[in-house]
Protein backbone atom coordinates (compact mmCIF):
# COMPACT_ATOMS: atom_id res chain seq x y z
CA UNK A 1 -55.76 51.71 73.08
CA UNK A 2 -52.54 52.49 75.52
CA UNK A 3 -49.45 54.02 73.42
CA UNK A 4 -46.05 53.00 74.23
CA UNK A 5 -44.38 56.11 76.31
CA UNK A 6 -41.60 56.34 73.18
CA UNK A 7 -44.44 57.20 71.25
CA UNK A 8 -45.08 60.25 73.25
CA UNK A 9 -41.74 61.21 73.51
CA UNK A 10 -41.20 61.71 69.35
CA UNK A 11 -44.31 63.80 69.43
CA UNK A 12 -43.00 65.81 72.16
CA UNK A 13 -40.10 66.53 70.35
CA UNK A 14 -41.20 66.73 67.06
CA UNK A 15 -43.84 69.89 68.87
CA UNK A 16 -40.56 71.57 70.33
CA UNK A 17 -38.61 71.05 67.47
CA UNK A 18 -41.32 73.35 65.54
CA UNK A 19 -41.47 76.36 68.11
CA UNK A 20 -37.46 76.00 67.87
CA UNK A 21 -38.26 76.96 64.11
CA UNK A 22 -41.09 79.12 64.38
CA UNK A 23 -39.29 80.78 66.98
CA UNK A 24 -36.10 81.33 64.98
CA UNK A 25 -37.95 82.41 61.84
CA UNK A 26 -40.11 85.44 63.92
CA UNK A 27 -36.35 86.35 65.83
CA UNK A 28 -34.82 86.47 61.65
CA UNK A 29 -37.67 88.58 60.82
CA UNK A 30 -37.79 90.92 63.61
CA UNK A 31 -33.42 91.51 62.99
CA UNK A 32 -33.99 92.13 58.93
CA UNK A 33 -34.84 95.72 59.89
CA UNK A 34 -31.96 96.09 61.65
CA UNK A 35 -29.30 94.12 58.91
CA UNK A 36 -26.76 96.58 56.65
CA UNK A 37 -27.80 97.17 53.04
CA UNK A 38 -25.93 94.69 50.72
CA UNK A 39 -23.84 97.25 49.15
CA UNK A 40 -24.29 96.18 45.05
CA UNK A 41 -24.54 97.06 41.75
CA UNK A 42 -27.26 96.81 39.25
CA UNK A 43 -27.93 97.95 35.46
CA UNK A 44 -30.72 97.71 33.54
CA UNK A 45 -32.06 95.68 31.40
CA UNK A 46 -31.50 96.31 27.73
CA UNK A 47 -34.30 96.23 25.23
CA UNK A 48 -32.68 95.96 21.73
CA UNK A 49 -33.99 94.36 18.48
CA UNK A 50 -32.22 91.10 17.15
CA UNK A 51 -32.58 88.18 14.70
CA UNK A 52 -32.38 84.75 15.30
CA UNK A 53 -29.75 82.70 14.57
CA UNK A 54 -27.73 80.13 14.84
CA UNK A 55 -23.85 79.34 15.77
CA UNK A 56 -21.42 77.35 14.23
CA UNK A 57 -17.37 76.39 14.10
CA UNK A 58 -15.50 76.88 11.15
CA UNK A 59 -11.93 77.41 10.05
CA UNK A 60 -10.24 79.87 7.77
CA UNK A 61 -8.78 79.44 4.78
CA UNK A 62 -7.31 81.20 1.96
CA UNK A 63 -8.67 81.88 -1.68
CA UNK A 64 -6.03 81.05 -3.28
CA UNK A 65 -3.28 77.88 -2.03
CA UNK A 66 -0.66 77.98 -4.12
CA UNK A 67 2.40 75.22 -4.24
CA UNK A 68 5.56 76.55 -6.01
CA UNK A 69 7.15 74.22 -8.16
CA UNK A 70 9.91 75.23 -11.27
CA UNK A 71 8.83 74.59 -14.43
CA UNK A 72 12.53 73.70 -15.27
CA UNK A 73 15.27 71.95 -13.39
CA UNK A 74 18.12 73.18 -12.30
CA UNK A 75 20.64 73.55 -8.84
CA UNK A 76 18.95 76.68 -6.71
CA UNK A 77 21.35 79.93 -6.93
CA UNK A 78 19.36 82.14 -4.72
CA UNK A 79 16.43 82.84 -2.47
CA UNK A 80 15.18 86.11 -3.04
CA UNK A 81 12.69 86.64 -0.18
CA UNK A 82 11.94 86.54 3.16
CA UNK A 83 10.37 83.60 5.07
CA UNK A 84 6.95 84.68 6.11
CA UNK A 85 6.70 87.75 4.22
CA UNK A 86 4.08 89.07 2.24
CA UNK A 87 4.96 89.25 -1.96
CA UNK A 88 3.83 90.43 -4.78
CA UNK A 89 2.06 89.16 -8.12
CA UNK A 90 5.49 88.32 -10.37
CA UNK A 91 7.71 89.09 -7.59
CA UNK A 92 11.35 86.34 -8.23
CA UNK A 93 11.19 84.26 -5.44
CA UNK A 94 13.75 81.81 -6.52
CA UNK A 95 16.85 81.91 -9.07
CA UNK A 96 17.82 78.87 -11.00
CA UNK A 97 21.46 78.25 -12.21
CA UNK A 98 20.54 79.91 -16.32
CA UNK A 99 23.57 78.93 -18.02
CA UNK A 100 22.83 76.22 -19.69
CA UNK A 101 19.52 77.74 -20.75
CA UNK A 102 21.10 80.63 -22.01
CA UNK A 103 23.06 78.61 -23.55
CA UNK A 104 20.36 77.03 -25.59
CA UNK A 105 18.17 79.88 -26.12
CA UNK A 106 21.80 81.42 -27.92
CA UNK A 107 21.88 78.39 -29.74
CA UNK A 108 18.22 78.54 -30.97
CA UNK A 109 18.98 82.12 -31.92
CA UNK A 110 21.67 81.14 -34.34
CA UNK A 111 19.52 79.07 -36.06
CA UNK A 112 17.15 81.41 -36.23
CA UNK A 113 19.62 83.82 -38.14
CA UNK A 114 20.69 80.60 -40.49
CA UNK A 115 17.21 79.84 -41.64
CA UNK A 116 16.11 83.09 -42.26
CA UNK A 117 19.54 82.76 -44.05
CA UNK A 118 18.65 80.15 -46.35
CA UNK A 119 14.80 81.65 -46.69
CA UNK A 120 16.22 84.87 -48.29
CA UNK A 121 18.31 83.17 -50.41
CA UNK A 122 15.87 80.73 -51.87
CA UNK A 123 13.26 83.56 -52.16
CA UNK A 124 16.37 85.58 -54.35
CA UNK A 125 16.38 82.30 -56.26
CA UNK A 126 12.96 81.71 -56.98
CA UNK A 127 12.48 85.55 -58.19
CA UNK A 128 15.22 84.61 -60.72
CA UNK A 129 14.33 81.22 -61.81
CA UNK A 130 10.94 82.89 -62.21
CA UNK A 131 12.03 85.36 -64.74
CA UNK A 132 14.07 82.64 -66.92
CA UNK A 133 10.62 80.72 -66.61
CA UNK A 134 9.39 83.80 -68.26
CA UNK A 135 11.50 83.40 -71.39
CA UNK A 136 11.45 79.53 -71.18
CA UNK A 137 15.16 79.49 -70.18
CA UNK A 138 14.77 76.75 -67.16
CA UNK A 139 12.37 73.78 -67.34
CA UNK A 140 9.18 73.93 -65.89
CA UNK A 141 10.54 71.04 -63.40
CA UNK A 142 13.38 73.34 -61.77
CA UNK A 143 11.11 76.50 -61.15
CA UNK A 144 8.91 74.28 -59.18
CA UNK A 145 12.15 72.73 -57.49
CA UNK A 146 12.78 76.21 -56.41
CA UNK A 147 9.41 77.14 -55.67
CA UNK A 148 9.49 74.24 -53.23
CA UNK A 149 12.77 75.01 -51.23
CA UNK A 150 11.81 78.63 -50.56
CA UNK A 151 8.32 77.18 -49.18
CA UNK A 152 10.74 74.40 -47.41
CA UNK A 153 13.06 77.72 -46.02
CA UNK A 154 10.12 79.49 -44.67
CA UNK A 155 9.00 76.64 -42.65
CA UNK A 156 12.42 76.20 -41.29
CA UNK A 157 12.20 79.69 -40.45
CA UNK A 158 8.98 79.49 -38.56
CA UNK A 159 9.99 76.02 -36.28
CA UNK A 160 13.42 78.33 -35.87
CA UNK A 161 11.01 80.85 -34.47
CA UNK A 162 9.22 78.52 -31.95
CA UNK A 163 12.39 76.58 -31.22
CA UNK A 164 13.88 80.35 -29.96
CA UNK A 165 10.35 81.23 -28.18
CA UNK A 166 11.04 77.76 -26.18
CA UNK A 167 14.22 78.87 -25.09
CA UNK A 168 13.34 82.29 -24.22
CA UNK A 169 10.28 80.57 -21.92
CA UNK A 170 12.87 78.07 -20.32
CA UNK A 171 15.38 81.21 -19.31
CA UNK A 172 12.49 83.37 -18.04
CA UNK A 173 11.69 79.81 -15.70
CA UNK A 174 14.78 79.69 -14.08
CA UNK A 175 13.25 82.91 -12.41
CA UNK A 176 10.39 81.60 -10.51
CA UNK A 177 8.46 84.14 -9.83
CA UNK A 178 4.62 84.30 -7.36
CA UNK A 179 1.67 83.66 -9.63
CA UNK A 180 -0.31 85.31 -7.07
CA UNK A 181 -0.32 88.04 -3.90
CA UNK A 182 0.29 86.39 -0.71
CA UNK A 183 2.28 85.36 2.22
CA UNK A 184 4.94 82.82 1.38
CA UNK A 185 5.65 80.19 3.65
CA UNK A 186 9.79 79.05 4.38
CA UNK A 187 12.00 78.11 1.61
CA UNK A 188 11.83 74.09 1.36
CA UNK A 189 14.28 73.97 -0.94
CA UNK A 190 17.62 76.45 -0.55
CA UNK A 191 20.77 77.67 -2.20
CA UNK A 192 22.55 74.51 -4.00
CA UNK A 193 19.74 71.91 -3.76
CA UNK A 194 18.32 70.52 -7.23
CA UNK A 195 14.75 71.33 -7.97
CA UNK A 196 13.01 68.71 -10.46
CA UNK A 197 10.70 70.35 -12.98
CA UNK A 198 7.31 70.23 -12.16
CA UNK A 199 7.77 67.91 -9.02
CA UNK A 200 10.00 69.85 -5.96
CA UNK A 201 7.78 72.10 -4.26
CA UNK A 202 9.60 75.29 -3.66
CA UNK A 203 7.28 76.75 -0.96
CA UNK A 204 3.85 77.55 -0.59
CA UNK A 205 1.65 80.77 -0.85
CA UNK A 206 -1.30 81.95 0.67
CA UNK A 207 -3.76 84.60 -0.63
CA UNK A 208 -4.35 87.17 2.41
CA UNK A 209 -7.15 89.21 0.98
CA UNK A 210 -10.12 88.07 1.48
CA UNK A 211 -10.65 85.18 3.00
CA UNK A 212 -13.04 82.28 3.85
CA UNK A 213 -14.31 80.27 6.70
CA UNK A 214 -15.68 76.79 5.84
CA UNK A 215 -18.42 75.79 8.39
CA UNK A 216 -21.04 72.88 8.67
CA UNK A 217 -24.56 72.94 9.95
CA UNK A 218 -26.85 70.00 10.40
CA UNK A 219 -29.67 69.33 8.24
CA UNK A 220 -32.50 70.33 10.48
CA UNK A 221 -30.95 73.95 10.43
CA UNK A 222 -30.84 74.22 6.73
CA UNK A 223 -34.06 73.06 6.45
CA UNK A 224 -35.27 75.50 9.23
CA UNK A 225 -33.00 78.30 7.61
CA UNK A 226 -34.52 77.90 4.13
CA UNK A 227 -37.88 78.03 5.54
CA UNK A 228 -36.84 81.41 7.49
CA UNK A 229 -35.96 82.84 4.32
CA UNK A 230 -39.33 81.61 2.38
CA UNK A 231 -41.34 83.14 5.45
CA UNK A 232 -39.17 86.86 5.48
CA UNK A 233 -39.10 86.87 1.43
CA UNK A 234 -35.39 86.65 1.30
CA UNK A 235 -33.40 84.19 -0.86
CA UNK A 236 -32.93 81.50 0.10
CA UNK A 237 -28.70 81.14 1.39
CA UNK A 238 -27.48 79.09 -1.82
CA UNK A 239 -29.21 82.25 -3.80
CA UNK A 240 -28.49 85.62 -1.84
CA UNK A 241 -25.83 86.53 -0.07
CA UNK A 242 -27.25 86.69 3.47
CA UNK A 243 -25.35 87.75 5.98
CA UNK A 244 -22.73 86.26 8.62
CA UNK A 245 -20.72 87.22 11.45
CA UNK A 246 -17.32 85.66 12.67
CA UNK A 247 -15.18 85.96 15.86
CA UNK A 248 -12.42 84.65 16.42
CA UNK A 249 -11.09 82.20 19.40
CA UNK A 250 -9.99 85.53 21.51
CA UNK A 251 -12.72 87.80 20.82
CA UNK A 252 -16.22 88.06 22.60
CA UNK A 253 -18.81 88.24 20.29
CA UNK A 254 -19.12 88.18 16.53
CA UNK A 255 -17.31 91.52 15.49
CA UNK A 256 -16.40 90.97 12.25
CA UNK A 257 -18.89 91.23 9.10
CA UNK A 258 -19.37 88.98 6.05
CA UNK A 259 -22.18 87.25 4.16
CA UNK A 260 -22.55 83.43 2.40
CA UNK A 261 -21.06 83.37 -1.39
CA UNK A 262 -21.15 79.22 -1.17
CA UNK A 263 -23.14 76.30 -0.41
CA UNK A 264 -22.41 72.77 -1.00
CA UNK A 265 -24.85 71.00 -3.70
CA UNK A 266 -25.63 68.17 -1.26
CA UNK A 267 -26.22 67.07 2.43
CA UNK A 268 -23.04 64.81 3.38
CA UNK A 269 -25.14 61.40 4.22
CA UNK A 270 -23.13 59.88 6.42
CA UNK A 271 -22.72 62.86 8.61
CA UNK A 272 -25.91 64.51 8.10
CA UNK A 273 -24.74 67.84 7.55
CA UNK A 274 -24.24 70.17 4.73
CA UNK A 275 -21.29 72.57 3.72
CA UNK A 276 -21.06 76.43 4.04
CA UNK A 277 -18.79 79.20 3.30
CA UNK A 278 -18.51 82.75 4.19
CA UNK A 279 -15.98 85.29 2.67
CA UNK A 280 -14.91 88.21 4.88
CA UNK A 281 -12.55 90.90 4.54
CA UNK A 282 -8.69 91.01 5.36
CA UNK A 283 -7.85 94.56 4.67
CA UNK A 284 -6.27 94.92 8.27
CA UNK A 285 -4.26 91.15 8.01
CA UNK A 286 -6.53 90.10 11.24
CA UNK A 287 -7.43 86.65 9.90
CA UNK A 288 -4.80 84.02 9.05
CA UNK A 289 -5.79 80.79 7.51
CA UNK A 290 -6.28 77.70 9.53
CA UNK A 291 -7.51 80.14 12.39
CA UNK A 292 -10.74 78.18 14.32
CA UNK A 293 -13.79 80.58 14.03
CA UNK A 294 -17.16 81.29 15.59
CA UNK A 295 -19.63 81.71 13.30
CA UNK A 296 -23.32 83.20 13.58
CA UNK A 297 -25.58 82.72 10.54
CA UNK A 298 -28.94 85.13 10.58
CA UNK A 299 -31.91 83.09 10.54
CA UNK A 300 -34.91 85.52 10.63
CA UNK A 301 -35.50 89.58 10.44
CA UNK A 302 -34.80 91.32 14.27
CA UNK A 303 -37.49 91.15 16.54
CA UNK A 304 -37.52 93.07 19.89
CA UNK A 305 -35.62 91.35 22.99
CA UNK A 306 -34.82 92.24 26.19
CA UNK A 307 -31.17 91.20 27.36
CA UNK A 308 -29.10 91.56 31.14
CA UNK A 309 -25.34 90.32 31.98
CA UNK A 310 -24.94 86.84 32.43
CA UNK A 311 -23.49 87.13 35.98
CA UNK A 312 -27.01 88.33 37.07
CA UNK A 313 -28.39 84.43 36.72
CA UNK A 314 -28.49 82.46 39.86
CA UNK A 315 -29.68 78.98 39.94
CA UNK A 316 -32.10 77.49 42.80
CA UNK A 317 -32.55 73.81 41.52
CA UNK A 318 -33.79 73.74 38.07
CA UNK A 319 -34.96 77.00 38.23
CA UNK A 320 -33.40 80.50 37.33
CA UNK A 321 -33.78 83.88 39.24
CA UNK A 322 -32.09 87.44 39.00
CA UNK A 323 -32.62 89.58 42.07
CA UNK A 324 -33.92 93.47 41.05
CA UNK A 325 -33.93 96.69 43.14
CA UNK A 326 -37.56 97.04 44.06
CA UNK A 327 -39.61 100.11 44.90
CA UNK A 328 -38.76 100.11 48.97
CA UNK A 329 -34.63 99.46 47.48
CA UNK A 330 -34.86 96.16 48.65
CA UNK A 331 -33.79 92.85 46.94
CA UNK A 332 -36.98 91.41 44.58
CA UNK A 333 -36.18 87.98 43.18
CA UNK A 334 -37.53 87.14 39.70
CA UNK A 335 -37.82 84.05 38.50
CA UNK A 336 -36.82 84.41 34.87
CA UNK A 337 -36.79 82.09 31.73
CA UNK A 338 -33.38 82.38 29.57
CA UNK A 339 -33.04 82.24 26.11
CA UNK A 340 -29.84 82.26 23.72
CA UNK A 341 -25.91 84.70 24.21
CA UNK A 342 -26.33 87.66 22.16
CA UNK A 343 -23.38 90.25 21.99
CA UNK A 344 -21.85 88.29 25.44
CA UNK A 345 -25.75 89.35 27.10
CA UNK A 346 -28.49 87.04 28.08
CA UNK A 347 -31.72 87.15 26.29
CA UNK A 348 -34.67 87.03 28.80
CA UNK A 349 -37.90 85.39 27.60
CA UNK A 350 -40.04 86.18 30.48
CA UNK A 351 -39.85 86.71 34.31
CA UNK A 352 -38.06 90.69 33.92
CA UNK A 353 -39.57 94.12 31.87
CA UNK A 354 -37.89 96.97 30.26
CA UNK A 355 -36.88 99.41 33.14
CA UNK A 356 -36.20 96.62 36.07
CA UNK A 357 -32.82 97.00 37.48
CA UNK A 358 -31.22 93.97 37.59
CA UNK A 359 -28.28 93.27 40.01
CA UNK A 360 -24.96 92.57 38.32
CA UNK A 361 -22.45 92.31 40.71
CA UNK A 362 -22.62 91.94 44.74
CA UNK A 363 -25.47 89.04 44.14
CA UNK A 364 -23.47 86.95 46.68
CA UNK A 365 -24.18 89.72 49.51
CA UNK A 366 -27.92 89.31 49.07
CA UNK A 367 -29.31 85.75 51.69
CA UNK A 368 -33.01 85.82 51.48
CA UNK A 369 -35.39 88.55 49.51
CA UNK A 370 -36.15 91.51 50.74
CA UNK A 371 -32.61 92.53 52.02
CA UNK A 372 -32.00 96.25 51.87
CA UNK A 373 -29.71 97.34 49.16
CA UNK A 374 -27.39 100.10 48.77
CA UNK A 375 -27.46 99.70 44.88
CA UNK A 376 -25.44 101.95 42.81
CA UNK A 377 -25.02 101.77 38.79
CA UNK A 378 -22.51 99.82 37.43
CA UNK A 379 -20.59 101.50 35.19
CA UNK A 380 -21.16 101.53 31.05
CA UNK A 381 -20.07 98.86 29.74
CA UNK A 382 -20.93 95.80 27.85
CA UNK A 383 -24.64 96.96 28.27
CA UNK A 384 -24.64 100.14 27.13
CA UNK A 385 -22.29 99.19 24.29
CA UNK A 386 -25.32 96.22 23.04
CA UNK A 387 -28.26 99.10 23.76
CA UNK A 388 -26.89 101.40 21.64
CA UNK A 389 -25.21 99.55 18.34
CA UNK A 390 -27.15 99.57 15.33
């Protein structure tokens, strides 16, 4: 069977086109001696014991909200803070106009005087009518008339009493005062305005110290979470107080310390999640509420890891690599299976041991393995900070 001539031609080409590539390949080879060291830097991988877990977003909030509203009415005289500012537990925040409950809690106090008044002088009665009882001078009838309106005076005297208390409670409320320790939010009502008892909202207060973040997991991680807990013989998280940690929207990591004090009594069924809450400590003011947080919740007891910086990873397709320094200080790709961001490092499954040097930075420099490297350490940093914290 004759070919058509075009036939030949393709496989004449296709034949040159492979020497072209052959050719080019052996000439790449033969220059790699000859090619500068990638000048880079490498660190090494950390080995470093940690505990699964599992991240979530939250918000803080305060303990304690608090809405300030008088407990009597009256125009506003004065504000007695500042805007923003932390106060005190019984600190006057705002001053009512008193006169007209001082006025009252004067006139309660004059009755007070006038039926303890009339009290003394029906108990000077009934001691005499008692002695002309004695002799059978008065009627049986009028001592127990008197009897009665000294019993009567003492009764005025004690709704006297409580009528005076009310008035002293009233003038105390025109000083509205913080029921708790806080930071107050801006006066909402100021000098001159009315404020209705029990309904005007004066401004609001905030508890500082501590605080909590509110978070919500999914119901496969509770589940998985309890189990964690069965397996490791710790209580379960609506029992113990396990541990959390929280960073905030600027921070890297989880840097701050707290544990669990509250979880939900149900799973939320139409969104399949449950929950959670975390208290932390505010000594140093760093938390404010209605901050967004980054929570991690510990799932399991620490088991040995080994971790490199995140800018190591390159990506070839769907696979993942990290070049090392080899033996001859030439580049050594390693494929490498990833795992989960601890401390702002990658955890490494497989693919790398403890002691390979891993480059860091200059990974751009490096076109094909086997380049020579001039490899220097990079210096402490994130790394060294992970391998050595407790």
């Amino acid at each position: 069977m004759t070919r058509h001539p075009l036939v030949h031609l393709a496989h004449a080409a296709t034949f040159a086109l492979t020497l072209a590539v052959l050719a080019a390949c052996g000439s790449q080879a033969q220059e790699h001696g000859n090619i500068a060291p990638a000048q880079v830097s490498i660190a090494p991988v950390v080995s470093r014991d940690i505990a699964t877990s599992d991240e979530f977003t939250g918000r803080i909030a305060a303990v304690e909200t608090v809405e300030l509203r008088p407990r009597v009415g009256g125009y506003i005289e004065r504000v007695n803070y500042e805007e923003g500012q932390e106060v005190k537990k019984g600190q006057v925040l705002f001053t009512l106009d008193a006169r007209t409950y001082q006025a009252e809690f004067d006139r309660a106090q004059a009755e007070l005087s006038r039926a303890r008044s009339r009290a003394a002088l029906a108990a000077s009665e009934l001691a005499r009518a008692q002695k002309m009882a004695d002799v059978r001078a008065i009627s049986t009838e009028e001592f127990e008339q008197r009897r009665a309106a000294t019993s009567q005076a003492a009764s005025d005297v004690s709704a006297a009493e409580a009528g005076v208390a009310v008035a002293r409670l009233n003038l105390e409320f025109t000083q509205v005062r913080a029921p708790i320790d806080g930071l107050a939010g801006r006066a909402l009502v100021t000098t001159g305005n009315l404020a209705s008892p029990d309904a005007t909202v004066l401004t609001t207060l905030v508890s500082l110290n501590p605080v909590h973040v509110y978070f919500e997991g999914d119901e496969q991680t509770y589940l998985r979470h309890n189990q964690q807990a069965r397996d490791d013989g710790r209580g379960a998280s609506r029992d113990a107080r396990n541990p959390v940690r929280v960073g905030l929207s600027s921070e890297q990591g989880y840097p701050h310390v707290g544990v669990l004090d509250f979880m939900d009594n149900q799973v939320d069924p139409g969104t399949g999640t449950i929950r959670a809450r975390a208290v932390l400590d505010n000594s140093d003011r760093l938390f404010t509420p209605g901050l967004f947080a980054r929570v991690q919740l510990i799932g399991s007891e620490p088991e040995s890891a080994l971790l490199i910086d995140d800018k190591a990873v390159l990506t070839d397709q769907d696979r993942k690599y990290v070049y090392v320094l080899g033996a001859d200080k030439t580049a050594v790709r390693k494929d490498v299976t990833l795992g989960r961001m601890v401390d702002g490092l990658r955890v490494v499954e497989s693919g790398l041991a403890a002691g390979d040097q891993v480059v860091v930075s200059g990974v751009q420099k490096i076109f094909f393995p086997g380049m020579p490297l001039d490899a220097k350490p990079q210096a402490p940093g994130l790394a060294a900070a992970v391998a050595s914290s407790p």
